[in-house]
N, C-alpha and C. Protein backbone atom coordinates (compact mmCIF):
# COMPACT_ATOMS: atom_id res chain seq x y z
N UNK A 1 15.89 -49.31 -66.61
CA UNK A 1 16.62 -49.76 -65.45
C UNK A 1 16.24 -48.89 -64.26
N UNK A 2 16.01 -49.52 -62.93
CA UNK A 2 15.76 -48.62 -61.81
C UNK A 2 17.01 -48.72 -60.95
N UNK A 3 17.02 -47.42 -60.63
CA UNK A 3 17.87 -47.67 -59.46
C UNK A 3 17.16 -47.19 -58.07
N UNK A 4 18.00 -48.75 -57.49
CA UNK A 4 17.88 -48.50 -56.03
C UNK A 4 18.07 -47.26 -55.32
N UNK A 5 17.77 -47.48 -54.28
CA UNK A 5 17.66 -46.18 -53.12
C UNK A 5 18.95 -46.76 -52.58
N UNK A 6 19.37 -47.69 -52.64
CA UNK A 6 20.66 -48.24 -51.31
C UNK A 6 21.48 -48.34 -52.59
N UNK A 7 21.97 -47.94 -53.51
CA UNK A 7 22.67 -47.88 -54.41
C UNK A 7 23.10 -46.19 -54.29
N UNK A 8 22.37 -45.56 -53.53
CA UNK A 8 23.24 -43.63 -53.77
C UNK A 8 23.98 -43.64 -52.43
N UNK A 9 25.51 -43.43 -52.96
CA UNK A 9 25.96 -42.53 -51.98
C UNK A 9 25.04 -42.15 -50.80
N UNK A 10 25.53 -42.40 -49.32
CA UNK A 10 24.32 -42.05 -48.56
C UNK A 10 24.73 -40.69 -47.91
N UNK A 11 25.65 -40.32 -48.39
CA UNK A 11 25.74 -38.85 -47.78
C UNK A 11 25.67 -37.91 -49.11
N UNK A 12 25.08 -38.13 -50.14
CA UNK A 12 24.66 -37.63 -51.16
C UNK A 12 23.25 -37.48 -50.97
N UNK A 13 22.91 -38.68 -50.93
CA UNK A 13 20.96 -39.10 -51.08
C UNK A 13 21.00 -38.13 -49.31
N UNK A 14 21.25 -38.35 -48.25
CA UNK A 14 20.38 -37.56 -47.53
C UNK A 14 20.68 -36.04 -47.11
N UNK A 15 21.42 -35.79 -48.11
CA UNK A 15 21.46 -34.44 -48.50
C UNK A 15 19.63 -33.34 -48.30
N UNK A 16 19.45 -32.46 -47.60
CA UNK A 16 18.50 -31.55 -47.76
C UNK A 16 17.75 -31.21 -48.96
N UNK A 17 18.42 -30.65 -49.85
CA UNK A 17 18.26 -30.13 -50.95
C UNK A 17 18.05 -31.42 -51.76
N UNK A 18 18.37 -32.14 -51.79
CA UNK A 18 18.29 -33.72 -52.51
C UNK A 18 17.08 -34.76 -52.50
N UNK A 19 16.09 -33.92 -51.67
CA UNK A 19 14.95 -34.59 -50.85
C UNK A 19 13.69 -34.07 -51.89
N UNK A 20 13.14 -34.95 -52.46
CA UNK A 20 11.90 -34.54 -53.57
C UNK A 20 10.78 -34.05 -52.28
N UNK A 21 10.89 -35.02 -51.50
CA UNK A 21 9.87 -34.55 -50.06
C UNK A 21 9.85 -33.32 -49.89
N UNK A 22 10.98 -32.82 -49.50
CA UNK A 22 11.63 -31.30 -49.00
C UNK A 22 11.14 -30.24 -50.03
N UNK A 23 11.27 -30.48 -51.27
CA UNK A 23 11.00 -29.81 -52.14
C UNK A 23 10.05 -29.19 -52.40
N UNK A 24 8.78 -30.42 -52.48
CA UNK A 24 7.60 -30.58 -52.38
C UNK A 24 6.66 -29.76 -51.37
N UNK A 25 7.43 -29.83 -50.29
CA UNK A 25 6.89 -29.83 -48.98
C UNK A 25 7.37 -28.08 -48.84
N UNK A 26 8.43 -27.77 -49.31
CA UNK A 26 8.90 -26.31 -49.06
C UNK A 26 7.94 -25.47 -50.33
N UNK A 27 7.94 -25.90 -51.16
CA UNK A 27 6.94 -25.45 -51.99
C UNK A 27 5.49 -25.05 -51.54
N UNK A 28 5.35 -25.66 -51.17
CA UNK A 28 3.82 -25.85 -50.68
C UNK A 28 3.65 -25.30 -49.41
N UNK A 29 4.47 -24.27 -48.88
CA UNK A 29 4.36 -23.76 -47.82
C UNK A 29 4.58 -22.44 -48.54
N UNK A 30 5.36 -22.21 -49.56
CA UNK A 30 5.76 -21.25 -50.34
C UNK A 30 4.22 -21.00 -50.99
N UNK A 31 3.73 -21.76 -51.57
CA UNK A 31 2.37 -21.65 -52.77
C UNK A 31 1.60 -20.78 -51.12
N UNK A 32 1.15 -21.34 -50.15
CA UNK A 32 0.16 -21.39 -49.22
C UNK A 32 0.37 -19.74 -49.03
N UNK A 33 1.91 -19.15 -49.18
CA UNK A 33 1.99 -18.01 -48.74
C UNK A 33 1.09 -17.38 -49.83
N UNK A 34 1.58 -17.25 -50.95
CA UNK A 34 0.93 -16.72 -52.21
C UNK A 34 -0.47 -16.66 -52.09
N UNK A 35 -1.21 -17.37 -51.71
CA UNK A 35 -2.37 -17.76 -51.68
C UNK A 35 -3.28 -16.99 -50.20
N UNK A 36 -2.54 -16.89 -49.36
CA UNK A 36 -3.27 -16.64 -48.04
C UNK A 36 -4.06 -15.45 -48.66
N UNK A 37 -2.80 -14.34 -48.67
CA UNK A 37 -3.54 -13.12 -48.95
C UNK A 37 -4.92 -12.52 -50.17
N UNK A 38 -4.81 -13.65 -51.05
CA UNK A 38 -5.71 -13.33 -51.86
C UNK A 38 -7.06 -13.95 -51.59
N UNK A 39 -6.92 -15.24 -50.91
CA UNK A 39 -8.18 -15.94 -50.19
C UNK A 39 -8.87 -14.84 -49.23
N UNK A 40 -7.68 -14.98 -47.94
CA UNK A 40 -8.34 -13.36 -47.04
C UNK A 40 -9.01 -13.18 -47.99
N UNK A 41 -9.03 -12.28 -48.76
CA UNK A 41 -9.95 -10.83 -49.84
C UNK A 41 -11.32 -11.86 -50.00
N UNK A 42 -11.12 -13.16 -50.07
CA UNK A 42 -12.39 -14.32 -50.37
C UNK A 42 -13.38 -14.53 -48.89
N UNK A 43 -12.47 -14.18 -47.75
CA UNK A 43 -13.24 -14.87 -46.68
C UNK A 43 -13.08 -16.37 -46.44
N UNK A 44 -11.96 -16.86 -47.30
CA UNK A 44 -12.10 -18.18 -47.20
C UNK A 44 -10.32 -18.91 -46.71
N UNK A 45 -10.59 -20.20 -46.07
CA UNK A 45 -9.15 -20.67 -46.46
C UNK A 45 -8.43 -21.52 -47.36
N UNK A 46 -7.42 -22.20 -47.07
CA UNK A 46 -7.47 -22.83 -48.65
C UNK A 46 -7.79 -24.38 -48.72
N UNK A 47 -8.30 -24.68 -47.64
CA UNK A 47 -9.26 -25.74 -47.85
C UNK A 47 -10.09 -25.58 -48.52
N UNK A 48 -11.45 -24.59 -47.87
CA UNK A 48 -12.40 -23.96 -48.31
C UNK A 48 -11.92 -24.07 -49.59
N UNK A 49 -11.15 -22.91 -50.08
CA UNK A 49 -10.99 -22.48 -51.64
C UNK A 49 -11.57 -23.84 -52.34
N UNK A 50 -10.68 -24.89 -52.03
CA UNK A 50 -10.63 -26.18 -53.00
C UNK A 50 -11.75 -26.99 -53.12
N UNK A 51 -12.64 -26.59 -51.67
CA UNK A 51 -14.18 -27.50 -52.06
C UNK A 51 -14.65 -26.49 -53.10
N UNK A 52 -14.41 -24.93 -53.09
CA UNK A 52 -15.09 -24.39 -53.52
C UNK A 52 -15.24 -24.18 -54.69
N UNK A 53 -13.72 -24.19 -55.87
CA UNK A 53 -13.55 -24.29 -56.93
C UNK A 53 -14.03 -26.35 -57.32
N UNK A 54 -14.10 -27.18 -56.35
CA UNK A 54 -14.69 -28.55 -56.74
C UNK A 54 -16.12 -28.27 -57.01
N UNK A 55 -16.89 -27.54 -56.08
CA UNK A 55 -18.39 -26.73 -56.41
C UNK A 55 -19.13 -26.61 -57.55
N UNK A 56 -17.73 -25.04 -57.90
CA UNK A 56 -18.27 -24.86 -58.91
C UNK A 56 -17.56 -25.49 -60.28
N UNK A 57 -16.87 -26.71 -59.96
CA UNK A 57 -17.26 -27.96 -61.36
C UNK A 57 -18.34 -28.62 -61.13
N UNK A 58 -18.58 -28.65 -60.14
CA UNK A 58 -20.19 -29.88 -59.96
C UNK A 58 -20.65 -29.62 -58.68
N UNK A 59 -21.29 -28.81 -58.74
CA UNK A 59 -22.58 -28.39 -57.72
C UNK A 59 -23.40 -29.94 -57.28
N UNK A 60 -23.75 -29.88 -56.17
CA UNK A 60 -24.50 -30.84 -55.47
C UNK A 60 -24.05 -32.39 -55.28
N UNK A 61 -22.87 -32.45 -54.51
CA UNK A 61 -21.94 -33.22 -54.83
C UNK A 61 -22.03 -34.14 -53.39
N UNK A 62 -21.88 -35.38 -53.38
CA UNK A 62 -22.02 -35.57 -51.63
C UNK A 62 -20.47 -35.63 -50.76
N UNK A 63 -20.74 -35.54 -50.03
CA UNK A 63 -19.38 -35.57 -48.78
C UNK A 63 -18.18 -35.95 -49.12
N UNK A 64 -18.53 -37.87 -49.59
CA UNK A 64 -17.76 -38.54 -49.94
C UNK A 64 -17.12 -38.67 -51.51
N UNK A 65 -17.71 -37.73 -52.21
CA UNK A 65 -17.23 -37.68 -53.48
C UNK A 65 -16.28 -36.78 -53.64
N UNK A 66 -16.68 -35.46 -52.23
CA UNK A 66 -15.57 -34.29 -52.35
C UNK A 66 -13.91 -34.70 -51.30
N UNK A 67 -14.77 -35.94 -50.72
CA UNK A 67 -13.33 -36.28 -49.76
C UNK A 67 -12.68 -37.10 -50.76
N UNK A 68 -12.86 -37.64 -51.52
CA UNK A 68 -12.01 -38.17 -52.38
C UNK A 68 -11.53 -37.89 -53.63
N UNK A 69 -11.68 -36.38 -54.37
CA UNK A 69 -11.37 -35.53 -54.64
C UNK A 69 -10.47 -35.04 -54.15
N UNK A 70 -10.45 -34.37 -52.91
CA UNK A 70 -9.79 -33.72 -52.25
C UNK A 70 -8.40 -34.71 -51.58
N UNK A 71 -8.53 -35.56 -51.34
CA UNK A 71 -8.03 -36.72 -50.37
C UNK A 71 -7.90 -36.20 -49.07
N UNK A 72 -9.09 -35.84 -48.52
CA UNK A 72 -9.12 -35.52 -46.93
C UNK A 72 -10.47 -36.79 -46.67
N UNK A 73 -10.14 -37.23 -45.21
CA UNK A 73 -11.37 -38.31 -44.34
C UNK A 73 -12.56 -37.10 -44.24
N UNK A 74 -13.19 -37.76 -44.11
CA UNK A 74 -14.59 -36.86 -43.35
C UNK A 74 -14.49 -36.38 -42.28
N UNK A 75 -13.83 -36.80 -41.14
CA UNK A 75 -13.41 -36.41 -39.91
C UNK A 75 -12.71 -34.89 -40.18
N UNK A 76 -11.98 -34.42 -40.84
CA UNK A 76 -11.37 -33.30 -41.50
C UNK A 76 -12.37 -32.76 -42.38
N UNK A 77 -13.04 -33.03 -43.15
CA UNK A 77 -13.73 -32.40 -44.12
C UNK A 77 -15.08 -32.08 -43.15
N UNK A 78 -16.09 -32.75 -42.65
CA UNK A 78 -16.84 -32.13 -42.25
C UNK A 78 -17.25 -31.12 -41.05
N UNK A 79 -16.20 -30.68 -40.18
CA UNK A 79 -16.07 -29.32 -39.52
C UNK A 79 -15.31 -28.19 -40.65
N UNK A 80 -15.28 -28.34 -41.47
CA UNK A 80 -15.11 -27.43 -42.62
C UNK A 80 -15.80 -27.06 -43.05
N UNK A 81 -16.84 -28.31 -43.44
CA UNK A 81 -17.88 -27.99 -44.52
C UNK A 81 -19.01 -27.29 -43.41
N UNK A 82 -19.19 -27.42 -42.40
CA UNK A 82 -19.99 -27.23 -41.60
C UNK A 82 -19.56 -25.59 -41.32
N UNK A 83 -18.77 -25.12 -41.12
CA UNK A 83 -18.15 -23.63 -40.81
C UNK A 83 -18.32 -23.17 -42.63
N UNK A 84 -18.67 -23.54 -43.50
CA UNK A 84 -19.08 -23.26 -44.66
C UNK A 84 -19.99 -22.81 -44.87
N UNK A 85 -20.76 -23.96 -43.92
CA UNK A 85 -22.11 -23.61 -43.83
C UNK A 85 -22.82 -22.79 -42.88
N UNK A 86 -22.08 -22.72 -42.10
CA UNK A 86 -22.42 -21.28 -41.30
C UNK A 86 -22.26 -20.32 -42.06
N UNK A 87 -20.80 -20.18 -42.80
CA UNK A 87 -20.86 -19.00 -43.44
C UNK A 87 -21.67 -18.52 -44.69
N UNK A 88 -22.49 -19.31 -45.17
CA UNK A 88 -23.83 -18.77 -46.27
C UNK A 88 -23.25 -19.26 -47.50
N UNK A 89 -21.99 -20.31 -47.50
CA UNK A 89 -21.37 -20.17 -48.50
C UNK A 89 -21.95 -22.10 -49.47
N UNK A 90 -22.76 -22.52 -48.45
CA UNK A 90 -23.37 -24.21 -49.13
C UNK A 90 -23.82 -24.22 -48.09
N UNK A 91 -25.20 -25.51 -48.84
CA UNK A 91 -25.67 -26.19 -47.70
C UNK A 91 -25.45 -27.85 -47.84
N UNK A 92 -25.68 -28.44 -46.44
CA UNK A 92 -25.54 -29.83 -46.50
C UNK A 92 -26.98 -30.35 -45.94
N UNK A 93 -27.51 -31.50 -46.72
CA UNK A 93 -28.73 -31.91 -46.78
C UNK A 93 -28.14 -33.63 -46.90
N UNK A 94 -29.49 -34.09 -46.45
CA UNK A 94 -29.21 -35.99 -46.36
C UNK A 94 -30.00 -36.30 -47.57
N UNK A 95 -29.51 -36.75 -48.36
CA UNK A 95 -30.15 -37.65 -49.67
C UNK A 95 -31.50 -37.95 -49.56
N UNK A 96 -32.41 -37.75 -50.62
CA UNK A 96 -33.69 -38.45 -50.20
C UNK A 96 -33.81 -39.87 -50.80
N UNK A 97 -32.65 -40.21 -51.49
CA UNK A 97 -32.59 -41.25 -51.94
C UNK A 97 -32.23 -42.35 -51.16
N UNK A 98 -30.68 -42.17 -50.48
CA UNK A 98 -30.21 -42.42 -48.83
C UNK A 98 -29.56 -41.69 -48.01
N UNK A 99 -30.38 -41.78 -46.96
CA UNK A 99 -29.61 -40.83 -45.91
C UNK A 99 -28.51 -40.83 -45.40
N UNK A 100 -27.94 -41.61 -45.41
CA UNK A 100 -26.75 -42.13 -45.01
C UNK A 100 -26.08 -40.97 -45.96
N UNK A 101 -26.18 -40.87 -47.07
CA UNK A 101 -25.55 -39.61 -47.77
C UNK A 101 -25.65 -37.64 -47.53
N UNK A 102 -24.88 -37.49 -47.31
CA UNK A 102 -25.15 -35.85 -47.49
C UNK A 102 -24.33 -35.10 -48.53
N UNK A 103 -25.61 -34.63 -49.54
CA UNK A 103 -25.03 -33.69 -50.55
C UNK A 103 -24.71 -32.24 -50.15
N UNK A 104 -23.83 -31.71 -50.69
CA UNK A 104 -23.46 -30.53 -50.89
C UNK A 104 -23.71 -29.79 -51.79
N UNK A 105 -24.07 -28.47 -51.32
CA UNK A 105 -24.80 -27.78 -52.81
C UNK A 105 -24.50 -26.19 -52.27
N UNK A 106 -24.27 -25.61 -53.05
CA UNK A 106 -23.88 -24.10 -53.16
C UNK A 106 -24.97 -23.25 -52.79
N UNK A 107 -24.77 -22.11 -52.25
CA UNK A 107 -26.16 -21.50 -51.64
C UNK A 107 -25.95 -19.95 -53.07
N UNK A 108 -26.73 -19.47 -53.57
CA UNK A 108 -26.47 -18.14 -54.01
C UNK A 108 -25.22 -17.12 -53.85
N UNK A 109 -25.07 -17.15 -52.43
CA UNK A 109 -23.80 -16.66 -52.42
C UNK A 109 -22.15 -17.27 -52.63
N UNK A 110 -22.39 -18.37 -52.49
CA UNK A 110 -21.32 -19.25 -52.81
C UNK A 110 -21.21 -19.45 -54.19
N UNK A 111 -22.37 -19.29 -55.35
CA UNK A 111 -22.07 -19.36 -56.77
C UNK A 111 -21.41 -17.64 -56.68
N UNK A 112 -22.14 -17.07 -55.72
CA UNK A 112 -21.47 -15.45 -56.39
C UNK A 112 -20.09 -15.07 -56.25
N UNK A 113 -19.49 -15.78 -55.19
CA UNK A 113 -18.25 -16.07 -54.85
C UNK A 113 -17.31 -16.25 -55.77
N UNK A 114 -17.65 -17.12 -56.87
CA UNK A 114 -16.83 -17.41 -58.19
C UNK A 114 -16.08 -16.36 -58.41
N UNK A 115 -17.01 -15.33 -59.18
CA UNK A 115 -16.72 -14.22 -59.99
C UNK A 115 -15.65 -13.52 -59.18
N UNK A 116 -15.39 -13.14 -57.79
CA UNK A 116 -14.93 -12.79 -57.12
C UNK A 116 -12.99 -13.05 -57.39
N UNK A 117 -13.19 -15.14 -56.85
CA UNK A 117 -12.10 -15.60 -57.12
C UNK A 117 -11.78 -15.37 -58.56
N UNK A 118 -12.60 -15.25 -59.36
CA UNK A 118 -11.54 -15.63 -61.27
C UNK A 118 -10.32 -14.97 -60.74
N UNK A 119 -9.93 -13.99 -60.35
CA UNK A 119 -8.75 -12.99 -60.12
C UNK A 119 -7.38 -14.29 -59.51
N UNK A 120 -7.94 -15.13 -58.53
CA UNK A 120 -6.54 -15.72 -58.13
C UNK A 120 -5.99 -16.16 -58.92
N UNK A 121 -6.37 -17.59 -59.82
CA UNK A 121 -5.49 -18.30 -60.88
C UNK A 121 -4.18 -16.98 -61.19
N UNK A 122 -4.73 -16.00 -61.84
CA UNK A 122 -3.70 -15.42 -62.38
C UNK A 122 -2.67 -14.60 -61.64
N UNK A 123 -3.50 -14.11 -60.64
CA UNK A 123 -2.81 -13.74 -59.73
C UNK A 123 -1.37 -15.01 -59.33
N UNK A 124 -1.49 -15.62 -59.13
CA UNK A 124 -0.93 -17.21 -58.47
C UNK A 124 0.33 -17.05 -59.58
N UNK A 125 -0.19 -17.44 -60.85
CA UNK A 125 0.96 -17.44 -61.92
C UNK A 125 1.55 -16.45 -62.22
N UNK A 126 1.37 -14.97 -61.79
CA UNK A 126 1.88 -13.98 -61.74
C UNK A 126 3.19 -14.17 -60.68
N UNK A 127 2.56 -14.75 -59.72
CA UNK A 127 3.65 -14.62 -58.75
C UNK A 127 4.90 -15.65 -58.69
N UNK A 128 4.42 -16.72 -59.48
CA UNK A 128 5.44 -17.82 -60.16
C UNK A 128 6.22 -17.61 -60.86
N UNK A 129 6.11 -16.25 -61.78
CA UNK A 129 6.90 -15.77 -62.99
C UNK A 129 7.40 -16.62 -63.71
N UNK A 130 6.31 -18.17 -64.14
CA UNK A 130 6.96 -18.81 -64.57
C UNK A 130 5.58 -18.84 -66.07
N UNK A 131 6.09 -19.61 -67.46
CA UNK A 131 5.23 -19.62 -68.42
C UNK A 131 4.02 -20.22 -67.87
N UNK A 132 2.55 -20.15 -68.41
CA UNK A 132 1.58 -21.18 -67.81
C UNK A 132 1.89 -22.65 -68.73
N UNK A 133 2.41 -22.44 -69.57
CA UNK A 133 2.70 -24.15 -70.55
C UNK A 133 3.63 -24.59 -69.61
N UNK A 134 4.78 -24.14 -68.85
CA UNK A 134 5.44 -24.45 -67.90
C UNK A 134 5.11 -25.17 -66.82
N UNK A 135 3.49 -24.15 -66.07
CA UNK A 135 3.11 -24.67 -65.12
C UNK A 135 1.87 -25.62 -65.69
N UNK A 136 1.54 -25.81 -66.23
CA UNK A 136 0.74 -26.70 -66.42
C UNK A 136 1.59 -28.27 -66.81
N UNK A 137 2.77 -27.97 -67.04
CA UNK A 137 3.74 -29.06 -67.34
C UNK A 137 3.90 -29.84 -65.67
N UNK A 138 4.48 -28.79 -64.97
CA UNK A 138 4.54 -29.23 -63.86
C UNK A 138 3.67 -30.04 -63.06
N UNK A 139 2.19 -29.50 -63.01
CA UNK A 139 1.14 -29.77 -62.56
C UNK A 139 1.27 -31.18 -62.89
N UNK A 140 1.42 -31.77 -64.16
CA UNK A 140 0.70 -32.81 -64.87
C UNK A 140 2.16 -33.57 -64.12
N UNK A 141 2.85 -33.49 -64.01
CA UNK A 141 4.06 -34.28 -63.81
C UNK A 141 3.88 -34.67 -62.03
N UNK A 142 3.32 -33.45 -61.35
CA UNK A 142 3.41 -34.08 -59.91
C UNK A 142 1.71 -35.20 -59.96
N UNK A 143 1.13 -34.52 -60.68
CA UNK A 143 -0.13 -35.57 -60.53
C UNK A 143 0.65 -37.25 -60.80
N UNK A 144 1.23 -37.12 -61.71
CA UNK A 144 1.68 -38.66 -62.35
C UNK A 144 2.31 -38.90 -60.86
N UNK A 145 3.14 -38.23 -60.70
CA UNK A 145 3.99 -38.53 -58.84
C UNK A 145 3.05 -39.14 -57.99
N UNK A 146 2.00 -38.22 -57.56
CA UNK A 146 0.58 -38.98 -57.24
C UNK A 146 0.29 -39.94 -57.10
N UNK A 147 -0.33 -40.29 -58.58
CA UNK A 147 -0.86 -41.67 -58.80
C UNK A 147 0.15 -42.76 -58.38
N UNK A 148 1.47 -42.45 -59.19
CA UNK A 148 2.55 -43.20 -59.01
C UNK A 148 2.65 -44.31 -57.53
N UNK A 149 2.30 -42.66 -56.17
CA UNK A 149 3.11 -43.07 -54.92
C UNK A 149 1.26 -43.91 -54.52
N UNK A 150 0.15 -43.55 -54.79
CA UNK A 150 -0.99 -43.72 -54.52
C UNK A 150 -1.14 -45.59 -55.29
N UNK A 151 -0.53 -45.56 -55.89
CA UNK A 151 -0.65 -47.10 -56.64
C UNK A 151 0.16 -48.22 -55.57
């Protein structure tokens, strides 16, 4: 059985604290804190971070495979990737197959970069003080949210 949204109490439902949005959204300003300071130590932000750990699952990847991964437009993603690439950290090249494509590919220092980050993950769940079977519970539950709101 579902229930409606016009079925709650409406001075219940627009309650603050009652808001999965809010939650979500306060979280994730909360995670971003956790995260700044250990990126700093990377040189990177946490955009960056996320092409970068996409990288290094699959090196040489094009534009549009990491914008939809990521769920950012190209308009957003490529003055990123481009300040990436200033920084020594990938390069972007046009397909010789079609140009219309540009792959992405890790430069030496951007694979060396890895080793660097292994330290956040744990760092991160350190600061969650929560089990990782916990957080990996979670994880899997907002992805389903995801798909859910994405369907």
């Amino acid at each position: 059985m579902t229930t409606r949204p016009d079925s709650f109490d409406p001075d219940v439902a627009l309650r603050l604290d009652n808001q999965l949005c809010f939650a979500l959204y306060s979280t994730s300003l909360a995670m971003t804190k956790v995260y700044k300071p250990l990126l700093d130590g990377l040189g990177l932000t946490y955009p960056q971070y996320l092409v970068m750990l996409l990288l290094w699952e699959q090196d040489d990847v094009t534009v549009s495979a990491l914008g939809e991964r990521l769920y950012l437009d190209s308009g957003t993603l490529t003055p990123l990737l481009k300040r990436m690439q200033t920084s020594g950290l990938l390069t972007r090249t046009r397909s010789t197959q079609d140009e219309r494509r540009v792959m992405i590919s890790l430069t030496e220092a951007g694979r060396q970069l890895k080793a660097k980050a292994a330290q956040v993950p744990g760092c991160v769940v350190s600061a969650t003080r929560c089990p990782v079977s916990e957080l990996m519970s979670l994880t899997h539950q907002v992805q389903a949210l995801r798909r859910q709101l994405a369907a």
